[in-house]
Structures are given as structure tokens and as C-alpha cells.
N, C-alpha and C. Protein backbone atom coordinates (compact mmCIF):
# COMPACT_ATOMS: atom_id res chain seq x y z
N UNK A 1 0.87 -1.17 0.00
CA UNK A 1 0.00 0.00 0.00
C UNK A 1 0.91 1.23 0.00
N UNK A 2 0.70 1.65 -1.34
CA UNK A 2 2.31 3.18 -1.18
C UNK A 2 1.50 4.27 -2.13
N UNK A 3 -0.32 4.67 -1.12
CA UNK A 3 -1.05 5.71 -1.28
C UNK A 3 -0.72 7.04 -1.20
N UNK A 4 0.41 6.97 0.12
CA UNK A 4 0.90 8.07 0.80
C UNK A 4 2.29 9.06 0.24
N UNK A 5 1.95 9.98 0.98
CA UNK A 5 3.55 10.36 0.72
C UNK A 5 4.56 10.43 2.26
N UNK A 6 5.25 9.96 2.18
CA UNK A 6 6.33 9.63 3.38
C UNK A 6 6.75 11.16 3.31
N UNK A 7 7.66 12.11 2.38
CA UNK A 7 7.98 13.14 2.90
C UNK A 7 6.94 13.75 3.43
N UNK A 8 5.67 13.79 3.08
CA UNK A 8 5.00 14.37 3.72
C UNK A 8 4.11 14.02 4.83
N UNK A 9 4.02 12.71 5.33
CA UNK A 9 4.27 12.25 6.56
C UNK A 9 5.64 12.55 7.67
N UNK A 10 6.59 12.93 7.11
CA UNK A 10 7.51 13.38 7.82
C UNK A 10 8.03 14.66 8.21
N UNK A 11 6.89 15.39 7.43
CA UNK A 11 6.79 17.10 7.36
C UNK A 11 6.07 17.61 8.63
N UNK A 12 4.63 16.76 8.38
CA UNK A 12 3.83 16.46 9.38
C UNK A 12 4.31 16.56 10.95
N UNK A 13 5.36 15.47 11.19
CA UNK A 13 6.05 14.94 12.23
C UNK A 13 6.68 15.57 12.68
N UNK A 14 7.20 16.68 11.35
CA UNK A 14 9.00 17.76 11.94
C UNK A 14 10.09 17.11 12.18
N UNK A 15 10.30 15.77 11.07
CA UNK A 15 11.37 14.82 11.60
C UNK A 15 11.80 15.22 9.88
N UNK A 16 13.27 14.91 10.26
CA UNK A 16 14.44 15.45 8.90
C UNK A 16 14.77 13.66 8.42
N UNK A 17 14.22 12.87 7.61
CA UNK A 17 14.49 11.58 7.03
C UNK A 17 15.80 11.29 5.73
N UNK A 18 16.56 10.81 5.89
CA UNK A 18 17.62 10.65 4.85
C UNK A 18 16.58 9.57 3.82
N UNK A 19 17.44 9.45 2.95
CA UNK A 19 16.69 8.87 1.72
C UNK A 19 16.53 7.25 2.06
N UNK A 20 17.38 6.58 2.88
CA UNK A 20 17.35 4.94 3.25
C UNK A 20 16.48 5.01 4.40
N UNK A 21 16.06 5.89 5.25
CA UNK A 21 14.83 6.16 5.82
C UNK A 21 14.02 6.04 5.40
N UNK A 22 13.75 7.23 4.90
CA UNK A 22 12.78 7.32 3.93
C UNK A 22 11.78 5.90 3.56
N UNK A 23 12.94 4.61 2.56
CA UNK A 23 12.48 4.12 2.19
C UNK A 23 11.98 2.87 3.08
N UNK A 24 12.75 2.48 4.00
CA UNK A 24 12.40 1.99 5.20
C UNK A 24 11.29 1.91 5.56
N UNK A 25 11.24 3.70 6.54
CA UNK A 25 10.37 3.40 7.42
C UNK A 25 8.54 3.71 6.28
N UNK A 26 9.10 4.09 4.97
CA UNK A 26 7.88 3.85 3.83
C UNK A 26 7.02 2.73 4.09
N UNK A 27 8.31 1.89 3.95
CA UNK A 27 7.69 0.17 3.94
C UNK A 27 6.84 -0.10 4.82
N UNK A 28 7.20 0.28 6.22
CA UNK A 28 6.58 -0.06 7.78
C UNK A 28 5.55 0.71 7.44
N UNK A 29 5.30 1.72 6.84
CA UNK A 29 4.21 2.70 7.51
C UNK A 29 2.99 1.99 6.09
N UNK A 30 3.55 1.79 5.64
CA UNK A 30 2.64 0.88 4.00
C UNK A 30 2.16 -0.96 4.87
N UNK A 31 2.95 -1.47 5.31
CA UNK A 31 2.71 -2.57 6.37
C UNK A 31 1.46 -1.83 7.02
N UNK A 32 1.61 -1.05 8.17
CA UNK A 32 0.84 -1.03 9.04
C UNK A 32 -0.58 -0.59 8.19
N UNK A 33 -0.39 0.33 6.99
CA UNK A 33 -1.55 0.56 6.25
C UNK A 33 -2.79 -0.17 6.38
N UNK A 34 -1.64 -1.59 5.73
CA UNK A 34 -2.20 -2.71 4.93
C UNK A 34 -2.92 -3.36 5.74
N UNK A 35 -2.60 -3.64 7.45
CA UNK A 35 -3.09 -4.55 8.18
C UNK A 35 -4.41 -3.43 8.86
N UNK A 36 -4.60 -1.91 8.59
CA UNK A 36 -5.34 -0.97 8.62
C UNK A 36 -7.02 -1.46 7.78
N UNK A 37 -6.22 -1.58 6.58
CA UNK A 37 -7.26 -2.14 5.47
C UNK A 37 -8.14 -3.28 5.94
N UNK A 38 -7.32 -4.20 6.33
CA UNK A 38 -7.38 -5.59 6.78
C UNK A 38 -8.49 -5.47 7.65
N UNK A 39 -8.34 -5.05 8.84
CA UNK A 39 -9.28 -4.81 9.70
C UNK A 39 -10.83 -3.74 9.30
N UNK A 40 -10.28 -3.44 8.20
CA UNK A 40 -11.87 -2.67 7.47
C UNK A 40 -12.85 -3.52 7.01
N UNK A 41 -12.40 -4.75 7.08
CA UNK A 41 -12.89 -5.98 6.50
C UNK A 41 -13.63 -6.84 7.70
N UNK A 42 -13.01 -6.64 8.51
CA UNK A 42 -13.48 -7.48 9.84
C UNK A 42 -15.12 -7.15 9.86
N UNK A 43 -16.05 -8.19 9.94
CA UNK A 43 -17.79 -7.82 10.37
C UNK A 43 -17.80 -7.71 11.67
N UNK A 44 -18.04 -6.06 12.25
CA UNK A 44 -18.31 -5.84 13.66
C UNK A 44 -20.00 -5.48 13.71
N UNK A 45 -20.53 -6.02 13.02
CA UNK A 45 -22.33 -6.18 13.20
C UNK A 45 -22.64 -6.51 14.94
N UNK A 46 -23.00 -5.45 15.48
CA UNK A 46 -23.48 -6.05 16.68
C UNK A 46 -22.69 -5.88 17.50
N UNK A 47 -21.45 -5.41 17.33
CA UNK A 47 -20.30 -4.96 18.38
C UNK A 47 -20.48 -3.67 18.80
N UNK A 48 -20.26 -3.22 20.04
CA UNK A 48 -20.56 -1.95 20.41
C UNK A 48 -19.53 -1.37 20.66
N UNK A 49 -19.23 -0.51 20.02
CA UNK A 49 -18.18 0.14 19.92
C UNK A 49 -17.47 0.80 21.61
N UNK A 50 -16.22 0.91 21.54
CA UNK A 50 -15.85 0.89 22.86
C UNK A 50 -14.28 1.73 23.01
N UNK A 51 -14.16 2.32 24.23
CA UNK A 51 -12.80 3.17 24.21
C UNK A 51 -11.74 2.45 24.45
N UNK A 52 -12.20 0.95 25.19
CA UNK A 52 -11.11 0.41 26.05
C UNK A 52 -11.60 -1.04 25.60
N UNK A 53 -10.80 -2.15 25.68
CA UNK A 53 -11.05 -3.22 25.21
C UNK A 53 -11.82 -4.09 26.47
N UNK A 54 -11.30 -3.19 28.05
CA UNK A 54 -11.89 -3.77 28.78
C UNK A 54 -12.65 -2.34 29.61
N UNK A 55 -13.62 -2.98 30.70
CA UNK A 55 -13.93 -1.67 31.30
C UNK A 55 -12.72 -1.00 32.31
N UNK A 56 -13.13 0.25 32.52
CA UNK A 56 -11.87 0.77 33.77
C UNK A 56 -12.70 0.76 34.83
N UNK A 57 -12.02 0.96 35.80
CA UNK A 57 -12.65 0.85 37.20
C UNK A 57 -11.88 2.08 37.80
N UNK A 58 -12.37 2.75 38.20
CA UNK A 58 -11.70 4.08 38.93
C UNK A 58 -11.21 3.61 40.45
N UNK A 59 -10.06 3.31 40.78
CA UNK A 59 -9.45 3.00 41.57
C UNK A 59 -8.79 3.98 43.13
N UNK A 60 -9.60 5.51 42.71
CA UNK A 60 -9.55 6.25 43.86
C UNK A 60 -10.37 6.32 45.08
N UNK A 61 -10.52 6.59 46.00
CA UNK A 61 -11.45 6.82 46.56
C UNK A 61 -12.44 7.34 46.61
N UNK A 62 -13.61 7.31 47.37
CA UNK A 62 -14.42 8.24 46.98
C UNK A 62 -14.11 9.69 47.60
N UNK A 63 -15.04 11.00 47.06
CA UNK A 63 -14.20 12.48 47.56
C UNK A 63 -15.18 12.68 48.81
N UNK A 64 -14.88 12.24 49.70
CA UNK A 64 -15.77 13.04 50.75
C UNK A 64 -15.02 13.71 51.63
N UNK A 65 -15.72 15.08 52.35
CA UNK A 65 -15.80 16.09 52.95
C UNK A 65 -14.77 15.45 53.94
N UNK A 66 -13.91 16.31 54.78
CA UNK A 66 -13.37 15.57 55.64
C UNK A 66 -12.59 17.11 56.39
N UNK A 67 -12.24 16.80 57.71
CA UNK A 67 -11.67 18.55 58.08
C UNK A 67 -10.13 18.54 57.78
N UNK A 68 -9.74 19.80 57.64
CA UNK A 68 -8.84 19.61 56.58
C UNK A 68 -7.80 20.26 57.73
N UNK A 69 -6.41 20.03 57.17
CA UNK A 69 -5.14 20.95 58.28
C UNK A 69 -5.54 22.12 58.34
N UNK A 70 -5.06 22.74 59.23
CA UNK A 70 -5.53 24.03 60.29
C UNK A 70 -3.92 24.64 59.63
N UNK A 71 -3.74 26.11 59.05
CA UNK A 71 -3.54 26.87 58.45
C UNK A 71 -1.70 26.63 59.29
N UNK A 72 -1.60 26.71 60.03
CA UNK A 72 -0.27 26.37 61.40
C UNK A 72 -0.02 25.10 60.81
N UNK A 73 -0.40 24.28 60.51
CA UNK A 73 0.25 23.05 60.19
C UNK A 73 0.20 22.68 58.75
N UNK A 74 -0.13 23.37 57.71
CA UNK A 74 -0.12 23.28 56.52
C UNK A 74 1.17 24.23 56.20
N UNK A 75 2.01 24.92 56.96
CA UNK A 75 2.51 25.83 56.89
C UNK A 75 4.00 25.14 57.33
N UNK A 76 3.85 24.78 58.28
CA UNK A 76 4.78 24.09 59.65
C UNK A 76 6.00 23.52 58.20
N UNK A 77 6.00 22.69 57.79
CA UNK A 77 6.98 22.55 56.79
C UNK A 77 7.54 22.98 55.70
N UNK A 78 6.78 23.97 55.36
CA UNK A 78 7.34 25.10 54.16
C UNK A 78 8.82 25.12 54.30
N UNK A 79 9.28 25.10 53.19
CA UNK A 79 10.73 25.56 53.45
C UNK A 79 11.08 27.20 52.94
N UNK A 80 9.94 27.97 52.10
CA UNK A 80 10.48 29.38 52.58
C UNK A 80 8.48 29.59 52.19
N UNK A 81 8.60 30.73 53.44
CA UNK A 81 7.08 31.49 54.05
C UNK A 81 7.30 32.97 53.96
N UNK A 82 5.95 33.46 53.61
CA UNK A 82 5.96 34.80 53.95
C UNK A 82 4.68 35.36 54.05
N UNK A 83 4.04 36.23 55.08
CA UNK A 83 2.76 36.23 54.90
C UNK A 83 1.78 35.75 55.22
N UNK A 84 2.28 34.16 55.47
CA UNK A 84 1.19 33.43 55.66
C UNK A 84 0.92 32.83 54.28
N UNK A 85 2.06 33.35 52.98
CA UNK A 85 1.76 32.07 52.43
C UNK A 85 3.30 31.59 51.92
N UNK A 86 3.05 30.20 50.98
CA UNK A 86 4.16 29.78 50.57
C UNK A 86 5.00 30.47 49.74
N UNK A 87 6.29 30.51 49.75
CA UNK A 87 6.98 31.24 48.96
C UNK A 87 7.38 30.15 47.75
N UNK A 88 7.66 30.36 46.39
CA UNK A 88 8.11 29.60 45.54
C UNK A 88 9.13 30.18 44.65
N UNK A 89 10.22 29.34 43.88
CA UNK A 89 11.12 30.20 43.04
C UNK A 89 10.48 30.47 42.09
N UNK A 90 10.31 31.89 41.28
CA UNK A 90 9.63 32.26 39.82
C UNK A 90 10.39 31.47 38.92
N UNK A 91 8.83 30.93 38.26
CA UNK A 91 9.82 30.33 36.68
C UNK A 91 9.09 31.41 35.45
N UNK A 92 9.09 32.44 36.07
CA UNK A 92 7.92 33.14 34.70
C UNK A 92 8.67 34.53 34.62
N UNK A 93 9.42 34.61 33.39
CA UNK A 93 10.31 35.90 33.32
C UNK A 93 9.20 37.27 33.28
């Protein structure tokens, strides 16, 4: 399958390809095409389409209300304070 154009799959990308590249990774990307096609073929009649092959399960807790550190001890380990609040190094010129 060599529908495409590789330089311009690689323009796309912002990747600089020498010419034995080029023809290379052509091949692979014409492979994966092909097995693309392949699967256009598959009868999914009746399959419900899906994000994940299996379900997810949200593995956090649940969010409940709870009392939270008292302003003195959210503080207590700062390594630089001022104010009453945290100090941080600027990363923003």
C-alpha cells in the first residue's frame, strides 16, 4: 500500500528523514496501512463500539468532605514562608 507520501508524513512529524529512511520506514508505515485495510474488512455487526477493550474501574477513593489541616500546620513545613503564604522560586520571566 504506497497511497501516501512519506515526505509528507515526515513534514507532518518535523522529523528530517535521509533517503534509506525514507524508504524503510515507507515500507513499515505501508505494512501497518495494509493490516489498517485488513481490519476494514473485519464484520463488527453487533459490536458496540468501545474506548477500552476492557472496562476501567476508577481506583480512587471516593471524595468526601473531611476537616482539613488548620492553616499552622499546613505551613509548619514550608521551606520558605511569607505572609502566611508559601513562597516559591519564579519560573515566569
Amino acid at each position: 500500500m504506497s497511497d501516501f507520501n512519506i515526505q509528507y508524513v515526515a513534514k507532518l512529524a518535523r522529523i528530517d528523514l535521509a533517503p534509506e529512511e525514507e524508504r524503510r520506514l515507507g515500507a513499515q508505515l505501508g505494512n501497518i496501512l495494509g493490516y489498517v485495510a485488513k481490519l476494514k474488512e473485519v464484520d463488527v455487526t453487533g459490536v458496540e463500539p468501545t474506548a477500552h477493550p476492557f472496562p476501567l474501574v476508577n481506583v480512587t477513593r471516593p471524595d468526601e468532605p473531611a476537616e482539613s489541616l488548620s492553616h499552622e500546620e499546613a505551613m509548619r513545613n514550608a521551606p520558605s514562608k511569607a505572609g502566611g503564604l508559601f513562597m516559591v522560586p519564579k519560573i515566569v520571566e
